[in-house]
C-alpha atoms as a PDB file:
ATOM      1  CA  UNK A   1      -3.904  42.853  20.102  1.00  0.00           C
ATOM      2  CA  UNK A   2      -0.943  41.383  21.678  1.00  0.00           C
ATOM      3  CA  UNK A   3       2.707  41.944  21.047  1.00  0.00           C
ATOM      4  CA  UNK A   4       3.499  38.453  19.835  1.00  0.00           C
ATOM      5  CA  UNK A   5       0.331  38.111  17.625  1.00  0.00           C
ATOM      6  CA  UNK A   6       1.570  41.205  15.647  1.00  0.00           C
ATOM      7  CA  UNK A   7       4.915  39.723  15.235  1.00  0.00           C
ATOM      8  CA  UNK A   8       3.321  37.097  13.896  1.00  0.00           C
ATOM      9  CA  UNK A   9       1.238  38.633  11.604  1.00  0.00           C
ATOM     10  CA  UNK A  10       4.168  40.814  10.605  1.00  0.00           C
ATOM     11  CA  UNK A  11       6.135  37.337   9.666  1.00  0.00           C
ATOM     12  CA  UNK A  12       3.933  36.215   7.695  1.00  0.00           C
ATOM     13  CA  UNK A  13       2.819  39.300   5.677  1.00  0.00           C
ATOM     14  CA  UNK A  14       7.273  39.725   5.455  1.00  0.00           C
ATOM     15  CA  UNK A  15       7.161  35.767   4.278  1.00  0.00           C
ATOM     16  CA  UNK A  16       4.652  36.077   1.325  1.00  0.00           C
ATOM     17  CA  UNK A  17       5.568  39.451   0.195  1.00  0.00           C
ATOM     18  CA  UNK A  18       9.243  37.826  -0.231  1.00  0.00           C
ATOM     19  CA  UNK A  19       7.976  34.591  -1.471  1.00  0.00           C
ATOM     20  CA  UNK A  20       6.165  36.676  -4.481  1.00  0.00           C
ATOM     21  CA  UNK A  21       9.408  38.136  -5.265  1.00  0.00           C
ATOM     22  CA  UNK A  22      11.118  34.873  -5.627  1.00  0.00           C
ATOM     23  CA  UNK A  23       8.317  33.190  -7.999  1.00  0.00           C
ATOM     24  CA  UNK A  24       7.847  36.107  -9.930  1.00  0.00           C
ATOM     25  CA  UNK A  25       8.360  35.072 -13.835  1.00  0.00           C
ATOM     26  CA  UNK A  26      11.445  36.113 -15.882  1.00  0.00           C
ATOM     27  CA  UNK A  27      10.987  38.169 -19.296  1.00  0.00           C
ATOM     28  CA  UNK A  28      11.457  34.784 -21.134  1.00  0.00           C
ATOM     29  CA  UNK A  29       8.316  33.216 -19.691  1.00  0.00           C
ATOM     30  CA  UNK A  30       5.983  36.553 -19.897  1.00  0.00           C
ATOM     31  CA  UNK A  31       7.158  36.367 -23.602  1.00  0.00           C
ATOM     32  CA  UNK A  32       5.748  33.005 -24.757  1.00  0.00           C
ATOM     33  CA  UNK A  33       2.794  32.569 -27.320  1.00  0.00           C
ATOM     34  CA  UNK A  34       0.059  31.746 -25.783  1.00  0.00           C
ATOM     35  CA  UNK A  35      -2.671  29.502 -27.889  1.00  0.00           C
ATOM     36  CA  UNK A  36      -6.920  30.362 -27.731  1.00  0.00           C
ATOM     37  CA  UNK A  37      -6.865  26.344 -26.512  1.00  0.00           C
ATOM     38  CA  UNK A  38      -4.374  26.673 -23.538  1.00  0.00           C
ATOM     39  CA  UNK A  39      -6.985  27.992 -21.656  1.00  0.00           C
ATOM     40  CA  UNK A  40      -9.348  25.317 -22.222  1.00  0.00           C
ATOM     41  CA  UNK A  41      -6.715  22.165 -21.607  1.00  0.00           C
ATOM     42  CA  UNK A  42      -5.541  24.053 -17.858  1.00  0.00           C
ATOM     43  CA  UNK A  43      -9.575  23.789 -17.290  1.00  0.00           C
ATOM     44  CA  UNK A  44      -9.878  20.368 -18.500  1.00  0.00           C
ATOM     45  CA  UNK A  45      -6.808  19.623 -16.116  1.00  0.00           C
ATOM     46  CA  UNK A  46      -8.240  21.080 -13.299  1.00  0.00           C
ATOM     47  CA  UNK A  47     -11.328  19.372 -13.970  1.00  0.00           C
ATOM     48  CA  UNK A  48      -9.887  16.468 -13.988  1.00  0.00           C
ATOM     49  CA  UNK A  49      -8.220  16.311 -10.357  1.00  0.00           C
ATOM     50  CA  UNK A  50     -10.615  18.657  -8.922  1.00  0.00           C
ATOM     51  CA  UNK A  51     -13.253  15.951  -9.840  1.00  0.00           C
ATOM     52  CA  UNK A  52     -11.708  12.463  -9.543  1.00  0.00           C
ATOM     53  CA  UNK A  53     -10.317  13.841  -6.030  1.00  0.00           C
ATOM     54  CA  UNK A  54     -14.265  14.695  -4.790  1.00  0.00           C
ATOM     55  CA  UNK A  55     -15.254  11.387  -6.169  1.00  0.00           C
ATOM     56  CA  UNK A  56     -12.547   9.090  -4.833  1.00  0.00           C
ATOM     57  CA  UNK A  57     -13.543  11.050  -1.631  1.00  0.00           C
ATOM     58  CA  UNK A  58     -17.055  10.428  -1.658  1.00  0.00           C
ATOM     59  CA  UNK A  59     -16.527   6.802  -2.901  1.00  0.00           C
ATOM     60  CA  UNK A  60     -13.808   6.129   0.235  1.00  0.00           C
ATOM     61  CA  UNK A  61     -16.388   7.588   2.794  1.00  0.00           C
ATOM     62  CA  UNK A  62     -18.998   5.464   1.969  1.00  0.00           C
ATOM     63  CA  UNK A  63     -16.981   2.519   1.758  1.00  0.00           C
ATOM     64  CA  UNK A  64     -15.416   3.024   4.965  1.00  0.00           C
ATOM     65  CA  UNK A  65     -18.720   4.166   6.363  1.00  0.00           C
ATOM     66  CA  UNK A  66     -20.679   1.046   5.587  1.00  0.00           C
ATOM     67  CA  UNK A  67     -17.487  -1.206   6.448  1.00  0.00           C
ATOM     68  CA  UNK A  68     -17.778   0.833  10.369  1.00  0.00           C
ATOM     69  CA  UNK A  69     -21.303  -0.544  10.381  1.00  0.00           C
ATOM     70  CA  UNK A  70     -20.816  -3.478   9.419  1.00  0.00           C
ATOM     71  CA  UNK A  71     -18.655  -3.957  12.183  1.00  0.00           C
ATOM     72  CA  UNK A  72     -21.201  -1.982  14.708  1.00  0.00           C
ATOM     73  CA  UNK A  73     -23.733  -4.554  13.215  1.00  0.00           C
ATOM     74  CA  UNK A  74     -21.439  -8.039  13.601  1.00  0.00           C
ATOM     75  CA  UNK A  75     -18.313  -7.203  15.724  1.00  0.00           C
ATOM     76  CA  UNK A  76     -16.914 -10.785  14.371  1.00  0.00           C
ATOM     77  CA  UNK A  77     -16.611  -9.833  10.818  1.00  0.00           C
ATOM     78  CA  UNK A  78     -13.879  -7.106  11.574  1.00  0.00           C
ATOM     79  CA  UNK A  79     -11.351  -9.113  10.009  1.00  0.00           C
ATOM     80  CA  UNK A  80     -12.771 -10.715   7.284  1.00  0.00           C
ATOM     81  CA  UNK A  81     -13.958  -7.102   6.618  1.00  0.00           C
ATOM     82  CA  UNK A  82     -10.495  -5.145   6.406  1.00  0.00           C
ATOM     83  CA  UNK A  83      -8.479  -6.965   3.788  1.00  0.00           C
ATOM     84  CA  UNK A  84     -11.289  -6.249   0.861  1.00  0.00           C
ATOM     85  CA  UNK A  85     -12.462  -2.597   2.409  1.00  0.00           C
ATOM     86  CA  UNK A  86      -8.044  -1.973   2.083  1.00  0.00           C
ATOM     87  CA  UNK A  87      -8.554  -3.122  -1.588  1.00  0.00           C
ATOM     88  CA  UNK A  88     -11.481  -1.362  -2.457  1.00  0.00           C
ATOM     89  CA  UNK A  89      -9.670   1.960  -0.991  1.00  0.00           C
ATOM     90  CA  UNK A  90      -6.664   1.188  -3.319  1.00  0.00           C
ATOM     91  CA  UNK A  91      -8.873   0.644  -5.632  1.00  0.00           C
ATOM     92  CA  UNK A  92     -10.369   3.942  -5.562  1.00  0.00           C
ATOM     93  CA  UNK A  93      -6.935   5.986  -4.832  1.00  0.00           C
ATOM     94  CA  UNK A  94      -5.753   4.458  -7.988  1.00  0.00           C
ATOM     95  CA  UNK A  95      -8.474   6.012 -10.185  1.00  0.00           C
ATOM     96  CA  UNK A  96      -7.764   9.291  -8.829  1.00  0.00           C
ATOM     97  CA  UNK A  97      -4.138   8.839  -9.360  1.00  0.00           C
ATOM     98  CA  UNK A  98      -5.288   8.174 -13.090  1.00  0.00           C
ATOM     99  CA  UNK A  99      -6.774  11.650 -13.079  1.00  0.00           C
ATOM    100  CA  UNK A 100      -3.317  13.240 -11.414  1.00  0.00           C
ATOM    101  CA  UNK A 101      -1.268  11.873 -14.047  1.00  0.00           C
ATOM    102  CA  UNK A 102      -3.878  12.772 -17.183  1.00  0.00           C
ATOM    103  CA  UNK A 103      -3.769  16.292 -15.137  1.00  0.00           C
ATOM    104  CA  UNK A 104      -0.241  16.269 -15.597  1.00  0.00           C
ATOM    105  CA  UNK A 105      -0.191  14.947 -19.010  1.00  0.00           C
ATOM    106  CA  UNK A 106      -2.464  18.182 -19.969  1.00  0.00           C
ATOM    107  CA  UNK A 107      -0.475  20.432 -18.328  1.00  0.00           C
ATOM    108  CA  UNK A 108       2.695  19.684 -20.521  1.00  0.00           C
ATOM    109  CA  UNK A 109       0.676  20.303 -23.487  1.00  0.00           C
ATOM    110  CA  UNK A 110       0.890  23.996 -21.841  1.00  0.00           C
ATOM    111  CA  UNK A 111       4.255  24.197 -21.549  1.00  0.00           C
END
């Protein structure tokens, strides 16, 4: 391996092991109660992004996919295409930033 490579490995492995040392929790946070439904609510949080993200992603693929051909099919239509495709991607962003903030609404339920 070469000399510079193993620096850089050595940087890095220096860099987390410090950065676990700085986020490590005080006493006052290991001491909270902790609830049988705060479990359930960090799922349902995760849920919520993890899904709305894969489905805003799969809903701005297609949309930009079919807007590409309809451009490969009628070159002419290119701008009367982009205004509504922009739309319909705002559209779509703005559903998953509904999930984000219901995410984060979940998580302060948690603390």
């Amino acid at each position: 391996m070469e000399r510079s490579k193993l620096i850089g490995i050595l940087i890095l492995v220096a860099a987390l092991g410090i950065s676990a040392i700085a986020f490590a929790a005080d006493g006052q946070e290991a001491t909270k109660s902790i609830t049988p439904g705060m479990g359930l609510i960090g799922l349902g949080a995760g849920l919520a992004i993890g899904l709305a993200a894969f489905g805003g992603g799969i809903g701005q693929g297609r949309a930009a996919g079919s807007m590409l051909e309809g451009i490969a099919r009628n070159p002419g239509a290119a701008d009367k295409m982009f205004v509504p495709l922009i739309l319909g991607l705002a559209l779509i962003e703005s559903l998953v930033l509904y999930a984000f903030v219901i995410a984060f609404m979940l998580k302060g339920l948690i603390g």
